[in-house]
N, C-alpha and C. Protein backbone atom coordinates (compact mmCIF):
# COMPACT_ATOMS: atom_id res chain seq x y z
N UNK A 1 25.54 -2.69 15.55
CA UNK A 1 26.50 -3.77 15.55
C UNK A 1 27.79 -3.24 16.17
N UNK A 2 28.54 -3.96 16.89
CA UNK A 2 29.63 -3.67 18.19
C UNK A 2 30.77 -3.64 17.31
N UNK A 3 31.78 -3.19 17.31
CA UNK A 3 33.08 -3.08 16.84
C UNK A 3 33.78 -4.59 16.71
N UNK A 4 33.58 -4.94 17.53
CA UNK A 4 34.08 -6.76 17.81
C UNK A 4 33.14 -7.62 16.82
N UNK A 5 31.60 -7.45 17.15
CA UNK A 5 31.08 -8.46 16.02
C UNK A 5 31.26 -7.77 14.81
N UNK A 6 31.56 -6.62 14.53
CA UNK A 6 32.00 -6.32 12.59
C UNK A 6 33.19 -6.74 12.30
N UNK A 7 34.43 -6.69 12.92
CA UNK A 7 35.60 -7.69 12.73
C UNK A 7 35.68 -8.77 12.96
N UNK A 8 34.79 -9.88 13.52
CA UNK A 8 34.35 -10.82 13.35
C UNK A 8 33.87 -11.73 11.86
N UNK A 9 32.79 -10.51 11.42
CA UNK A 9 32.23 -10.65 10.30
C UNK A 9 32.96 -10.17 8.99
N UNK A 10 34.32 -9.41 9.55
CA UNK A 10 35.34 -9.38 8.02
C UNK A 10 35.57 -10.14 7.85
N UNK A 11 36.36 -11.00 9.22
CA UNK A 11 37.39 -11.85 9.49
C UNK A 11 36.59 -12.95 8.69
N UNK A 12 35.00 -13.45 8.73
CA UNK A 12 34.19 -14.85 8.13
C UNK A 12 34.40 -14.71 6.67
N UNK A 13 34.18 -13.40 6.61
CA UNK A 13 34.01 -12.87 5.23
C UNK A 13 35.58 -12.90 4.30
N UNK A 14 36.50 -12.81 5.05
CA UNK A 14 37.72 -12.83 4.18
C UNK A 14 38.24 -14.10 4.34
N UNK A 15 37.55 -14.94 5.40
CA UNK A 15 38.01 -16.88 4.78
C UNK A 15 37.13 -17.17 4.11
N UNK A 16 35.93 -16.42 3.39
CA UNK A 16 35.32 -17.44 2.48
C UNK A 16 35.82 -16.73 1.09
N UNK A 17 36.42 -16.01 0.75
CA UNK A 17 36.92 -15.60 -0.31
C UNK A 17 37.97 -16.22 -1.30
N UNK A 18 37.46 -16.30 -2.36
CA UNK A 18 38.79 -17.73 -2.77
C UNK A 18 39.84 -16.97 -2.72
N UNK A 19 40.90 -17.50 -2.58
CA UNK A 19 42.39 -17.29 -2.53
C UNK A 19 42.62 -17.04 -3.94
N UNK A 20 43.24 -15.84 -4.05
CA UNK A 20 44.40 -15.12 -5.41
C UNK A 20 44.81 -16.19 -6.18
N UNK A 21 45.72 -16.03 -7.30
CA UNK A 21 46.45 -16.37 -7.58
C UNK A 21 47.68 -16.66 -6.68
N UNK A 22 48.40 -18.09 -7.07
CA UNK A 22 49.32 -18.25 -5.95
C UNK A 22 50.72 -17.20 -5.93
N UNK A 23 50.83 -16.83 -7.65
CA UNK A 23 52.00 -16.30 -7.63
C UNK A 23 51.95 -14.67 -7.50
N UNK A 24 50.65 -14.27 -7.45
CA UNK A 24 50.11 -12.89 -6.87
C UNK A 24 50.61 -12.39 -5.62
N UNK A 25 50.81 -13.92 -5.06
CA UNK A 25 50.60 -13.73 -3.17
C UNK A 25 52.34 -13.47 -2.77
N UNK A 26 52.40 -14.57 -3.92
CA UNK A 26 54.06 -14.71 -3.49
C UNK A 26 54.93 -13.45 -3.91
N UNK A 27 53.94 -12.43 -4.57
CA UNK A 27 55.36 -11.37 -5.18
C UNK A 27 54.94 -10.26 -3.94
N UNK A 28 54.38 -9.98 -3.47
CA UNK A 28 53.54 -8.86 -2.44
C UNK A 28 52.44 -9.13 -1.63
N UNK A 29 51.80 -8.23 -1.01
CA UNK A 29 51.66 -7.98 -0.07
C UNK A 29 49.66 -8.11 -0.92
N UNK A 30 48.94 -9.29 -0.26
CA UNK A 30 47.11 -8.97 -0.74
C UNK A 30 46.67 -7.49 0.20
N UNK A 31 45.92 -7.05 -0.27
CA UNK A 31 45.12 -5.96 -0.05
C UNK A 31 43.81 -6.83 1.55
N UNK A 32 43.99 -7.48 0.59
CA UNK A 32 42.70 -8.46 1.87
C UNK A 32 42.73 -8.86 2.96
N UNK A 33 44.40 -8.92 2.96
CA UNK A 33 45.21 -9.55 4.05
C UNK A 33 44.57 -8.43 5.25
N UNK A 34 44.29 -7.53 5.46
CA UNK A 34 44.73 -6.34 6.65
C UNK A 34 43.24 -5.18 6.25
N UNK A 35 42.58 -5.76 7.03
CA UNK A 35 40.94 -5.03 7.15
C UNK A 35 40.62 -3.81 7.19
N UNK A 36 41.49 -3.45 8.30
CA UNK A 36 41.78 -1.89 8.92
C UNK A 36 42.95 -1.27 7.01
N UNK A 37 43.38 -1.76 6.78
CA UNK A 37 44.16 -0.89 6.14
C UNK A 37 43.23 -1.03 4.43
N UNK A 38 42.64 -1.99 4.45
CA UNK A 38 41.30 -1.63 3.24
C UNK A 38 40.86 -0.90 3.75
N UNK A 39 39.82 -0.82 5.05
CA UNK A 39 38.91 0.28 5.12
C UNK A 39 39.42 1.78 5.06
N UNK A 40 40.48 2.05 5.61
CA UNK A 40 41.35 3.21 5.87
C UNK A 40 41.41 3.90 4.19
N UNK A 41 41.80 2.58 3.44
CA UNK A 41 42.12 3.01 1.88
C UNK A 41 40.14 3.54 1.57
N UNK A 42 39.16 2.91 1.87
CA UNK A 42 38.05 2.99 1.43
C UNK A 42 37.45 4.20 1.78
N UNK A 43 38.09 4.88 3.50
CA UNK A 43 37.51 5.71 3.63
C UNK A 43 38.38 7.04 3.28
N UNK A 44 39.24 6.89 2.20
CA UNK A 44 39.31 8.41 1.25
C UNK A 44 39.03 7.97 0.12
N UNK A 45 37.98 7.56 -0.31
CA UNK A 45 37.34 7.56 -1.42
C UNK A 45 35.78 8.34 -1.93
N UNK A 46 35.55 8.89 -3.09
CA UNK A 46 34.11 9.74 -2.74
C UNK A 46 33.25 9.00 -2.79
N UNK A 47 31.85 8.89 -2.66
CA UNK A 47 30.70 8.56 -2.42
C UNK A 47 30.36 7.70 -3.84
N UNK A 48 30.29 8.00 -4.96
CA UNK A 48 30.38 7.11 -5.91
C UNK A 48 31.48 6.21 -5.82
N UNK A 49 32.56 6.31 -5.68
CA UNK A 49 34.03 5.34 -5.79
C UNK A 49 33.36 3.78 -4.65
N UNK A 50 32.68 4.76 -3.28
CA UNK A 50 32.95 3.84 -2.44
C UNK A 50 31.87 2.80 -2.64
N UNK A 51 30.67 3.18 -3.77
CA UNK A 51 29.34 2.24 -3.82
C UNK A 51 29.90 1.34 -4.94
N UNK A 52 30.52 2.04 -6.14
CA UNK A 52 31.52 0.88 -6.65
C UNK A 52 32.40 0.13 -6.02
N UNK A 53 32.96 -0.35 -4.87
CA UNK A 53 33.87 -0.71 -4.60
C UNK A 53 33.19 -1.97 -4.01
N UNK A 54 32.25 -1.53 -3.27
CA UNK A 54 30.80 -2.41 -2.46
C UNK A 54 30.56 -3.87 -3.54
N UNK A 55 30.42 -3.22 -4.75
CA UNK A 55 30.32 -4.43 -5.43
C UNK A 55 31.58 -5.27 -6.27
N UNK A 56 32.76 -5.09 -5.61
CA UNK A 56 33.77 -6.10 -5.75
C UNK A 56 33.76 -7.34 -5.35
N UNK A 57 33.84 -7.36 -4.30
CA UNK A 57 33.54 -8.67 -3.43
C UNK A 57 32.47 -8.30 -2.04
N UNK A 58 32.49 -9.91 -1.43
CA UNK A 58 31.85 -9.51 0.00
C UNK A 58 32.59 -8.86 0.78
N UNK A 59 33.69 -9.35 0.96
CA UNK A 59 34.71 -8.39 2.23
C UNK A 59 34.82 -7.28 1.71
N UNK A 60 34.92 -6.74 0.77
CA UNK A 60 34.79 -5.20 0.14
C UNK A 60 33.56 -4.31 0.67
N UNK A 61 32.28 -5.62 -0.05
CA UNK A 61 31.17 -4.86 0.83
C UNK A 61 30.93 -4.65 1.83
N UNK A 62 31.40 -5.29 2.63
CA UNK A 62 30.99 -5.38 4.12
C UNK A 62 32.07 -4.40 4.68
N UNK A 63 33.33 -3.93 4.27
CA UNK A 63 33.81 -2.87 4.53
C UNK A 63 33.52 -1.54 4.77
N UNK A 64 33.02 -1.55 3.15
CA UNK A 64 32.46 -0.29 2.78
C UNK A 64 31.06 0.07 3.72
N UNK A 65 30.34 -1.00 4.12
CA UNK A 65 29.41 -0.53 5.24
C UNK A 65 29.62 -0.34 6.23
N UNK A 66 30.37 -0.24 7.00
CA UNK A 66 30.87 0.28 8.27
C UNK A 66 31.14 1.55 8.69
N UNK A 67 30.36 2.32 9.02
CA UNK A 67 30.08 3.72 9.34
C UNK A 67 31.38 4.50 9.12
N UNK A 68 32.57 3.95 10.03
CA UNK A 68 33.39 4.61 10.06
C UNK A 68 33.97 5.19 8.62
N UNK A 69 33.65 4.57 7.69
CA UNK A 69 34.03 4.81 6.43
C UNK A 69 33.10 6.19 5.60
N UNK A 70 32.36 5.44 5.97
CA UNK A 70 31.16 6.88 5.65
C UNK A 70 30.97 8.37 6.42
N UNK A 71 31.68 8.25 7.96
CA UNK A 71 31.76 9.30 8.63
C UNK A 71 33.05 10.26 8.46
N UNK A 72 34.53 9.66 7.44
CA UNK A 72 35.38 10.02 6.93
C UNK A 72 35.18 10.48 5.59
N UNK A 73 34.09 10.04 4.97
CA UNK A 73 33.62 10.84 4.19
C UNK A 73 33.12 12.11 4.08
N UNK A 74 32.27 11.96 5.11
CA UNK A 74 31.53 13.32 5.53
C UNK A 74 31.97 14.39 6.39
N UNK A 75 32.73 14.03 6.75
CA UNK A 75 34.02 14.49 7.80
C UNK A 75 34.97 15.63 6.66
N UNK A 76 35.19 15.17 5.87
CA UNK A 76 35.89 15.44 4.44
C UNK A 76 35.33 17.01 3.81
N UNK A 77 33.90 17.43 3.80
CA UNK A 77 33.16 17.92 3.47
C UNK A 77 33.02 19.40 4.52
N UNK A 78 33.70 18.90 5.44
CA UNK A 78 33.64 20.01 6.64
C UNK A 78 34.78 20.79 7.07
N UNK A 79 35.23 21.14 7.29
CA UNK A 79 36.24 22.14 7.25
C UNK A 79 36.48 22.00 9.16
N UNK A 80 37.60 21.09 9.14
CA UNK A 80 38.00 20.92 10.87
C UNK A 80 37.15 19.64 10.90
N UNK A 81 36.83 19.35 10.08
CA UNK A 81 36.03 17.83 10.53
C UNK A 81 34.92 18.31 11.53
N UNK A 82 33.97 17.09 12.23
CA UNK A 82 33.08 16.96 12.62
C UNK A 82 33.20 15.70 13.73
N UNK A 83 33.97 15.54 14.29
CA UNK A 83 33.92 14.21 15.14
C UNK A 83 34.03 14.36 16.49
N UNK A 84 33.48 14.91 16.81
CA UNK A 84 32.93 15.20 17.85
C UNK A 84 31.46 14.55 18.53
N UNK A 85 31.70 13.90 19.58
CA UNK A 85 31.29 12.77 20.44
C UNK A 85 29.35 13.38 19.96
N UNK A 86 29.24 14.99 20.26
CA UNK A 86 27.65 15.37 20.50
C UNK A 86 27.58 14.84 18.31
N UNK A 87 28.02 14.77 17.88
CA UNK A 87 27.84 14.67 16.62
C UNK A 87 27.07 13.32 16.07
N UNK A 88 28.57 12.29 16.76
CA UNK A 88 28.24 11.22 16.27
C UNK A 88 27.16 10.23 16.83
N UNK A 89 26.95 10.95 17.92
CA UNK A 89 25.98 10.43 18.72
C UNK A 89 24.32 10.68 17.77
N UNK A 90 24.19 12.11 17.56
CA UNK A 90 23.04 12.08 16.86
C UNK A 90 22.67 11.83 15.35
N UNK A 91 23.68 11.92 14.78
CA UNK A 91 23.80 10.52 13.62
C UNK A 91 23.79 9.36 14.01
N UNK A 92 24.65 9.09 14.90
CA UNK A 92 23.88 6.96 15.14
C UNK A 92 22.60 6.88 15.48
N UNK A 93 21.95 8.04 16.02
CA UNK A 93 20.82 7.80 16.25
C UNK A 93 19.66 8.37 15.31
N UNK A 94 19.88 8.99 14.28
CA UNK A 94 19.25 9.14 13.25
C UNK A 94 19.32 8.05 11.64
N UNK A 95 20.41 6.83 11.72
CA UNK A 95 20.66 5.70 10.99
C UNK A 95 21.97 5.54 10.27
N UNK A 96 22.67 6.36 10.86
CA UNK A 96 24.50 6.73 10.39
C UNK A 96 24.73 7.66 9.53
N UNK A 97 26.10 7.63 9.27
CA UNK A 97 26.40 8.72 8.47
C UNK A 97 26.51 8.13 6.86
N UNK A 98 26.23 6.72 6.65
CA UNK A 98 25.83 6.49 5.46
C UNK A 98 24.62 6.85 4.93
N UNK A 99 23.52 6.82 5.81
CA UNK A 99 22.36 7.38 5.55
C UNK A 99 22.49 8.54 5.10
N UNK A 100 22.84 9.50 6.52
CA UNK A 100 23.63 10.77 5.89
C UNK A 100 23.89 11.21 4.50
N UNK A 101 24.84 10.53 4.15
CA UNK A 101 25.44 10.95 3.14
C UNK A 101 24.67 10.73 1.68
N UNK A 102 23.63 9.43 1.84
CA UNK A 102 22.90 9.06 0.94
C UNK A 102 21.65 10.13 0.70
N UNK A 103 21.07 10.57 1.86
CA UNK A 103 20.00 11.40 1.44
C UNK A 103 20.32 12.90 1.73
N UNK A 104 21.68 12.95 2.42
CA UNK A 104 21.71 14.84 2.71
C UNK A 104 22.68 15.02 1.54
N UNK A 105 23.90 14.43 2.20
CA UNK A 105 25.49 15.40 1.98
C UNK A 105 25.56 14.86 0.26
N UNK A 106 25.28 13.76 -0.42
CA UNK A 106 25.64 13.48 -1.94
C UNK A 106 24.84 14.00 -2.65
N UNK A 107 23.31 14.22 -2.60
CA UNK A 107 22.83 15.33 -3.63
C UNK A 107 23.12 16.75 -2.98
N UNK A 108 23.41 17.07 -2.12
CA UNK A 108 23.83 18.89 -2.26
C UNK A 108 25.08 18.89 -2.60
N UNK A 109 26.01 17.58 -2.78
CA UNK A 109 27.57 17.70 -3.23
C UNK A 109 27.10 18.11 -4.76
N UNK A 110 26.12 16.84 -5.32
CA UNK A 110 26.17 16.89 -6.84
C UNK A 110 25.29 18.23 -7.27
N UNK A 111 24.28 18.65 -6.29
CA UNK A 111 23.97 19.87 -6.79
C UNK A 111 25.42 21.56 -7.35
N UNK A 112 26.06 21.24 -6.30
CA UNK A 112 27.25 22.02 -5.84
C UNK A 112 28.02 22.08 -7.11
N UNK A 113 28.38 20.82 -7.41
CA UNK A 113 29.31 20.63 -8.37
C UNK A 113 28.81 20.68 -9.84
N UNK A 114 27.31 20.46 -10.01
CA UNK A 114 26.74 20.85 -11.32
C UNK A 114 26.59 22.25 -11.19
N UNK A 115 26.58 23.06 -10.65
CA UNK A 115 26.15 24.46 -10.63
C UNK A 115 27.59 24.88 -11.50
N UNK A 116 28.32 24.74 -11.39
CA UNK A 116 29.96 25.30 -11.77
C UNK A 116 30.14 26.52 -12.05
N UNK A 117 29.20 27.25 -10.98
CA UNK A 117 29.53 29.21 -10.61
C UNK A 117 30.51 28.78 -9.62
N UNK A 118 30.62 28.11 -8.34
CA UNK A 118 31.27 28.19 -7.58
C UNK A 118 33.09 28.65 -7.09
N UNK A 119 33.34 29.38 -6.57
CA UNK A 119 35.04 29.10 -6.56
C UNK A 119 35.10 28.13 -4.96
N UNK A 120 37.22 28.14 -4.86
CA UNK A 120 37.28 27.51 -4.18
C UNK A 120 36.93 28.29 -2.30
N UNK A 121 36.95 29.29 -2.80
CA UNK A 121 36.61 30.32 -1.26
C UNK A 121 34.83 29.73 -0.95
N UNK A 122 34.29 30.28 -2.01
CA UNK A 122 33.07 29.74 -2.02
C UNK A 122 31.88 28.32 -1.65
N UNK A 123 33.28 27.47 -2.25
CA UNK A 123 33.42 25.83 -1.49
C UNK A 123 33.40 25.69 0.19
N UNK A 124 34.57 26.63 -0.08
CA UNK A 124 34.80 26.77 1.42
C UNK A 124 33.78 26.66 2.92
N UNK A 125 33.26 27.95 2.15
CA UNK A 125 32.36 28.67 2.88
C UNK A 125 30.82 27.74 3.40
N UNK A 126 30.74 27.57 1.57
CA UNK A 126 29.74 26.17 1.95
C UNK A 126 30.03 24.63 3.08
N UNK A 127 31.05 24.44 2.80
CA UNK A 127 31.56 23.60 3.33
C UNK A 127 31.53 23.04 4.97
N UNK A 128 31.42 25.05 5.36
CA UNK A 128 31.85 24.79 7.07
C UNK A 128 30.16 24.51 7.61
N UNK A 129 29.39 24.93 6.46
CA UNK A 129 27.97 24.87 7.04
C UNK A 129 27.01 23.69 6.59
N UNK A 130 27.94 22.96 5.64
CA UNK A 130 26.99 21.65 5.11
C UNK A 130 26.70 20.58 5.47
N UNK A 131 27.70 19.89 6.97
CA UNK A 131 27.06 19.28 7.85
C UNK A 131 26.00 19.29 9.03
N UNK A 132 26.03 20.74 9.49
CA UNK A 132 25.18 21.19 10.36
C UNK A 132 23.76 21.33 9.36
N UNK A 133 23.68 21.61 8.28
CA UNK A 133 22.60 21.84 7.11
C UNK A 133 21.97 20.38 7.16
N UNK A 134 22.63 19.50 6.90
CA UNK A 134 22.67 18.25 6.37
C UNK A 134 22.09 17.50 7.58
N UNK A 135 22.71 18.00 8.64
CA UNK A 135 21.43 16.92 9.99
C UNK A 135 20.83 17.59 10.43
N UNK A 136 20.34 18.88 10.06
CA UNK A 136 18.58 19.15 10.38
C UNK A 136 17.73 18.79 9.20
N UNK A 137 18.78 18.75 8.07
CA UNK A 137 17.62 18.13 7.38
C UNK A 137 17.07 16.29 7.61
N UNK A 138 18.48 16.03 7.82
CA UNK A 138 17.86 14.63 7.71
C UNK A 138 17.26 14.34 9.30
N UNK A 139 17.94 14.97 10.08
CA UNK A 139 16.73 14.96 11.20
C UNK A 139 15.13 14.90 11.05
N UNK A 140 14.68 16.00 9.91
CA UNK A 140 13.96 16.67 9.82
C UNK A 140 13.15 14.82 8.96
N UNK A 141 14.15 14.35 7.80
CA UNK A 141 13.37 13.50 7.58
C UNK A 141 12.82 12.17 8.22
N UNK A 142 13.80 11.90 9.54
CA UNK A 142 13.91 10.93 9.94
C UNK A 142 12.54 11.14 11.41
N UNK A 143 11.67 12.42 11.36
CA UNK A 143 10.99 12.51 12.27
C UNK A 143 9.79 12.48 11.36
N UNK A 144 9.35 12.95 9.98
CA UNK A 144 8.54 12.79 9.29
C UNK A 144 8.50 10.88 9.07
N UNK A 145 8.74 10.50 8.74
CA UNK A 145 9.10 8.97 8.95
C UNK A 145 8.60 8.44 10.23
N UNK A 146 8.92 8.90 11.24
CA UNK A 146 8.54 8.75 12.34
C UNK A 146 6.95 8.44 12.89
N UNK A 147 6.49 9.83 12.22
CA UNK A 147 4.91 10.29 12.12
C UNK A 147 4.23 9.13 11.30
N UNK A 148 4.73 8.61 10.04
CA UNK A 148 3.86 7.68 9.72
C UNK A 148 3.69 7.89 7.90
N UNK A 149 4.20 9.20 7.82
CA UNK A 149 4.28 9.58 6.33
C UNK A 149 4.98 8.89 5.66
N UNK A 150 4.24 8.07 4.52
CA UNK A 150 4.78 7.47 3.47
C UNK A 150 6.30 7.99 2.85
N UNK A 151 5.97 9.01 2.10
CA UNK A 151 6.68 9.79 1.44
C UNK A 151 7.19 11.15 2.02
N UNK A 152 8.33 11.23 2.62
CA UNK A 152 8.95 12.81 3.66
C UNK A 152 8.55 13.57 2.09
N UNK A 153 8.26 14.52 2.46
CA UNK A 153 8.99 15.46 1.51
C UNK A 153 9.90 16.33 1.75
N UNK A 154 10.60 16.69 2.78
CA UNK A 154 11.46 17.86 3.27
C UNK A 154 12.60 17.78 2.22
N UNK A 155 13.27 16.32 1.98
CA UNK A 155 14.42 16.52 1.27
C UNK A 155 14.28 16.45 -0.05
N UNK A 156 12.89 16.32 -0.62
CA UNK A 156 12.74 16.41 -2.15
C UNK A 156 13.76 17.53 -2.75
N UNK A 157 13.30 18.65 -2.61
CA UNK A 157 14.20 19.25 -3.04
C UNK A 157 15.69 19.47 -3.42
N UNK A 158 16.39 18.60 -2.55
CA UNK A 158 17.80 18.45 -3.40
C UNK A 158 17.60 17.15 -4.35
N UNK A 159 16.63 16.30 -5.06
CA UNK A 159 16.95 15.90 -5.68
C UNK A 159 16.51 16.38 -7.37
N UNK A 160 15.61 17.46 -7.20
CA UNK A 160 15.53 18.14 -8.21
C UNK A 160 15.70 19.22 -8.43
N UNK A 161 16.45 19.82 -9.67
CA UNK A 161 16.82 21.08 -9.56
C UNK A 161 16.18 22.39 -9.77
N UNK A 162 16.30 23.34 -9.47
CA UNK A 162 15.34 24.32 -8.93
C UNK A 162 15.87 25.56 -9.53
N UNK A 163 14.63 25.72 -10.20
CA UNK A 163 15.22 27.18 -11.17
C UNK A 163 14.42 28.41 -10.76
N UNK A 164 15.31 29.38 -10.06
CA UNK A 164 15.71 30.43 -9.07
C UNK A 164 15.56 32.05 -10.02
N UNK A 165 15.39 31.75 -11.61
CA UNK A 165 15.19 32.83 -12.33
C UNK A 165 14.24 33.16 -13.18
């Protein structure tokens, strides 16, 4: 979907929304009013915040799906960011960086963060290598898929935890 028809489809989406309270409107400034400056707010939010937010309204949801929001997420996770043209190219073409984030980058976050050995050097470190990690794997699932296999298994593993002793 083109940049023009998704602001299109805010724009439908935020006239069918009933109107506030009148005296809401009249003391400040709606949040709804200004698309770009919801999504902007949506995309520093984490990965749970932003699937809650999805179910506020429609123009919320339909925000929150717009890649760009999800690629500031994941962007977040990397140390110097990641936005770089060879990047985003092979994420749009593997199903975005919401996908992304749904089957790579949010269970190795929550693995990460349940472990609680980690420091912040340690974060770090992980950090500069968890997007490059994160699209061979989901590369990896999005070619098993490909083949015809029901069930990938490559990324099973981060969703269960794995005892190493």
């Amino acid at each position: 979907m083109g940049a023009e028809q998704e602001q299109e489809q805010l724009e439908k989406e935020k006239e069918k929304e009933p109107d506030e309270n009148e005296d809401t409107m009249d003391r400040g400034y709606n949040l709804n009013d200004n698309v770009d400056i919801l999504a902007e707010i949506m995309a520093r939010l984490d990965g749970r915040s932003l699937g809650v937010a999805a179910c506020v309204c429609r123009l919320w949801s339909t925000v929150c799906k717009q890649d760009r929001v999800w690629e500031a997420l994941c962007d977040r996770h990397v140390i110097g960011g990641a936005g770089d043209p060879g990047t985003r190219s092979v994420v749009a073409a593997l199903g975005g960086y919401r996908r992304l984030y749904r089957l790579c980058l949010g269970p190795a976050l929550d693995r990460l963060t349940c472990s609680g050995e980690t420091t912040n050097s340690d974060k770090q470190g992980w950090a500069h290598l968890s997007l490059s990690l994160s699209l061979s794997l989901f590369s990896i699932d999005c070619y098993e898929r490909l083949e015809g296999k029901q069930r990938p298994a490559s990324l099973l593993f981060l969703c269960k935890p794995v005892n190493v002793a």
